[in-house]
C-alpha atoms as a PDB file:
ATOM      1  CA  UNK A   1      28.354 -31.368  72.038  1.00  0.00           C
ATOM      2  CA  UNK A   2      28.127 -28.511  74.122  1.00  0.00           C
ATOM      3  CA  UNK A   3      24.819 -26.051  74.337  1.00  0.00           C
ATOM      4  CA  UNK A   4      25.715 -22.536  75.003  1.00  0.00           C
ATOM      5  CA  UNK A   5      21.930 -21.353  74.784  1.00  0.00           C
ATOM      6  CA  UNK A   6      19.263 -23.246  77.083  1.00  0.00           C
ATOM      7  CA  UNK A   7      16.639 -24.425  74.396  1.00  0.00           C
ATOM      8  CA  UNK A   8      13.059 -23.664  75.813  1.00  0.00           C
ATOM      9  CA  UNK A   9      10.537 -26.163  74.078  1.00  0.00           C
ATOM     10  CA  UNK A  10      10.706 -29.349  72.579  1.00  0.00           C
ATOM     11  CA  UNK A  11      12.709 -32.970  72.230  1.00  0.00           C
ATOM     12  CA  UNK A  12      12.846 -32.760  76.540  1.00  0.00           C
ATOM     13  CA  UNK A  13      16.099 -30.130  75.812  1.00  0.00           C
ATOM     14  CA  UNK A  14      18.330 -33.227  75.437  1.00  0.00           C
ATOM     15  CA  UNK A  15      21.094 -31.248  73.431  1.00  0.00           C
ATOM     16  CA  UNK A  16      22.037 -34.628  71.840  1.00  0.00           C
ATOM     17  CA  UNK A  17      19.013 -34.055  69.013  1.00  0.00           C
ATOM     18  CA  UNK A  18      21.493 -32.164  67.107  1.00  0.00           C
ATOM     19  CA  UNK A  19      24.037 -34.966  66.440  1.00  0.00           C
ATOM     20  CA  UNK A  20      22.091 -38.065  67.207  1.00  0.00           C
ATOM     21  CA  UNK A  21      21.683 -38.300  63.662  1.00  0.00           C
ATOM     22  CA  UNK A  22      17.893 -38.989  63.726  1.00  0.00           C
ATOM     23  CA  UNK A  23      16.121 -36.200  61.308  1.00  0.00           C
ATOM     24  CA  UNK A  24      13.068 -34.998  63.205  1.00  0.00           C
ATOM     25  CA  UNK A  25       9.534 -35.913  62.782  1.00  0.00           C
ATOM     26  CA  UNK A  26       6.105 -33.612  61.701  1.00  0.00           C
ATOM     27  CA  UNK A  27       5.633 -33.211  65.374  1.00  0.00           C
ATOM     28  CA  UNK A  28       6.790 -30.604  68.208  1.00  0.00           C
ATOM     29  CA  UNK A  29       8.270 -33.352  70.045  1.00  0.00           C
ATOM     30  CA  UNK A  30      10.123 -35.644  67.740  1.00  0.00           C
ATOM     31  CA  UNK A  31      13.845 -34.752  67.590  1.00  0.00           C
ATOM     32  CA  UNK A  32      13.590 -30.985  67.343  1.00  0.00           C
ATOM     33  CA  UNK A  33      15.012 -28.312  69.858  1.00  0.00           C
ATOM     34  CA  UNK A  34      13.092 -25.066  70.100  1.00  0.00           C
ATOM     35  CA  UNK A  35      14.830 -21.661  70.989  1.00  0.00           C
ATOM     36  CA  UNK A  36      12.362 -19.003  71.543  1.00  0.00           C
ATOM     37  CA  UNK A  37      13.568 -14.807  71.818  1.00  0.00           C
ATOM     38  CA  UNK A  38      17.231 -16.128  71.715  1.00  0.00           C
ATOM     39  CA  UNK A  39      19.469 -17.984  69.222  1.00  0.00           C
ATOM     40  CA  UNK A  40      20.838 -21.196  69.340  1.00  0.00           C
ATOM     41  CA  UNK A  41      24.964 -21.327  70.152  1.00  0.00           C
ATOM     42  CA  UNK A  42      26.537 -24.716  70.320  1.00  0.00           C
ATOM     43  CA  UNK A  43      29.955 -25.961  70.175  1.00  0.00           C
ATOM     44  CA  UNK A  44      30.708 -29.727  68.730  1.00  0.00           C
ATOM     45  CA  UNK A  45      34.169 -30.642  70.068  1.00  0.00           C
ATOM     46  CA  UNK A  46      35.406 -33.576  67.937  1.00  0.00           C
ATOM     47  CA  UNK A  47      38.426 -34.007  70.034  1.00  0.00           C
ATOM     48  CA  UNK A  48      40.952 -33.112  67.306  1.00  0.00           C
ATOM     49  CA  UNK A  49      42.111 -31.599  63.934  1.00  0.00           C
ATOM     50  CA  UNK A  50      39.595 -33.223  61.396  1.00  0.00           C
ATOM     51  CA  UNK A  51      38.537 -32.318  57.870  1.00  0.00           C
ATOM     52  CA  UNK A  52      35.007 -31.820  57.004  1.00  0.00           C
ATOM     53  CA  UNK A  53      33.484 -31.691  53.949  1.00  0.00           C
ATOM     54  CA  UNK A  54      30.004 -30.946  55.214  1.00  0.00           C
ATOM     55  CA  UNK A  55      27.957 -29.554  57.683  1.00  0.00           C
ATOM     56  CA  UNK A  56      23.893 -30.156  57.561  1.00  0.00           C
ATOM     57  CA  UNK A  57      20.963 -28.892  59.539  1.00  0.00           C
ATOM     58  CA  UNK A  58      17.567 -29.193  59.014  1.00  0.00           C
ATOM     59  CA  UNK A  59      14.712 -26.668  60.796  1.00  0.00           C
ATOM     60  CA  UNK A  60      11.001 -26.956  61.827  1.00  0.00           C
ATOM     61  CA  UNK A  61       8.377 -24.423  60.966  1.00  0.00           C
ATOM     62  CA  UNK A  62       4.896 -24.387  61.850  1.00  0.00           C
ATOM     63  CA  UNK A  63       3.656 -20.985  61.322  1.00  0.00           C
ATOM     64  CA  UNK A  64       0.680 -20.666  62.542  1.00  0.00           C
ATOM     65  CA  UNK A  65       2.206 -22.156  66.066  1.00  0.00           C
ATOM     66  CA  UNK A  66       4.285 -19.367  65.838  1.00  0.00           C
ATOM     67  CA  UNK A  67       7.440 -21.604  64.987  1.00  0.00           C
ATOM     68  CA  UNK A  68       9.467 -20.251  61.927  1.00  0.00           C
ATOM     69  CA  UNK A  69      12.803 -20.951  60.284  1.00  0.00           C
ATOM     70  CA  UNK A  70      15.854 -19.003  61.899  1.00  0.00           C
ATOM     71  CA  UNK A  71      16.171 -15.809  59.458  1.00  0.00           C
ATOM     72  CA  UNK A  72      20.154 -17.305  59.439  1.00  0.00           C
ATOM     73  CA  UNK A  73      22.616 -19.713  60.132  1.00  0.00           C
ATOM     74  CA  UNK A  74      26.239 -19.225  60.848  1.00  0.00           C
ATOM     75  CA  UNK A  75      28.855 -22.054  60.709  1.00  0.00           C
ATOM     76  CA  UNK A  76      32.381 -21.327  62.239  1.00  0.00           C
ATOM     77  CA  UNK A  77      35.468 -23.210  63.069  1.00  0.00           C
ATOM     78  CA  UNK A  78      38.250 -23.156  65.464  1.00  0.00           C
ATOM     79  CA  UNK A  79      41.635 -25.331  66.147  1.00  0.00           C
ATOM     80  CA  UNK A  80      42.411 -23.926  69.296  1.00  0.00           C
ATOM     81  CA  UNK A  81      38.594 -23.302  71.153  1.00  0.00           C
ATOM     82  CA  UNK A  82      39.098 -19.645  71.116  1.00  0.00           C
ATOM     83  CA  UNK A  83      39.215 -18.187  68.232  1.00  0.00           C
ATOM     84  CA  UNK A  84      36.288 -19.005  65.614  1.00  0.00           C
ATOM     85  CA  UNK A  85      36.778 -18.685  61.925  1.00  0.00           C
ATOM     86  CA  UNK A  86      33.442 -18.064  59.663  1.00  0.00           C
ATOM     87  CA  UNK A  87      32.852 -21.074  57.876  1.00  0.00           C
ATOM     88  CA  UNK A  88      29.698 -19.988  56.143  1.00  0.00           C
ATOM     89  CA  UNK A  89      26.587 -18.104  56.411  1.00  0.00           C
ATOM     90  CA  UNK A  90      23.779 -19.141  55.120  1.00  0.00           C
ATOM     91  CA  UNK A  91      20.515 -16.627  55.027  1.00  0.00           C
ATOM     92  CA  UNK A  92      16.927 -17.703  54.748  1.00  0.00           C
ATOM     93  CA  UNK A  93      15.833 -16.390  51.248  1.00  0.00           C
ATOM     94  CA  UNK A  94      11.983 -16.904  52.442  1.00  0.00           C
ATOM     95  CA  UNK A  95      10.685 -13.768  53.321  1.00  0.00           C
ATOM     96  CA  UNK A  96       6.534 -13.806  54.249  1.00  0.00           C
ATOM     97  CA  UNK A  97       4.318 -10.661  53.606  1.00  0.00           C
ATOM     98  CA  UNK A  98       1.493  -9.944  55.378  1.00  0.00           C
ATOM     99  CA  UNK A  99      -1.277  -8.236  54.054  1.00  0.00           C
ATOM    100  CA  UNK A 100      -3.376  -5.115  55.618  1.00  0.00           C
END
C-alpha cells in the first residue's frame, strides 16, 4: 500500500492503518489517518489480477474538533497501473445546516 497524499494528523501517519485490518477506536489516535485541506489518494498493489467482491472503509468524525466525514469516496481499478477504471462512487448523503 502506497500513500500518494502525506496524511497530517493521527495513527503516527503509518499508511498501514488502512489495511491492517484493525477498525479504529473513539479516539484521534487509534487506527485513524487524518488528511486535512487535501484528499486522501492511495494505491493498494495486490501484486496481480484478483477478483474482489468488496471494498470497505470506515471514517471518523468529531465535529466539533473540526473532523468530518469526506463529502465522497471514489473507488477505481486498474490491471496495468496506469490507467484507472471507476469502480464506484459513493457520496455522503449527510448534509449539516447551520443556523443564523
Amino acid at each position: 500500500m502506497t500513500l500518494l497524499t502525506k496524511p497530517k494528523k493521527y495513527a503516527k501517519e503509518a499508511p498501514q492503518v488502512l489495511t491492517d485490518g484493525a477498525l479504529g477506536g473513539n479516539g484521534f489516535y487509534a487506527n485513524w489517518l487524518g488528511f486535512e485541506g487535501n484528499d486522501l489518494k492511495a494505491v493498494i498493489d495486490l501484486g496481480n489480477s484478483q477478483s474482489i467482491s468488496s471494498v470497505s472503509t470506515a471514517f471518523f468524525q468529531v465535529t466539533n474538533h473540526v473532523v468530518f466525514f469526506p463529502l465522497e469516496v471514489t473507488y477505481y481499478y486498474s490491471n496495468d497501473n496506469k490507467n484507472g477504471t471507476t469502480m464506484n462512487l459513493v457520496e455522503n448523503m449527510l448534509i449539516c445546516h447551520s443556523e443564523t
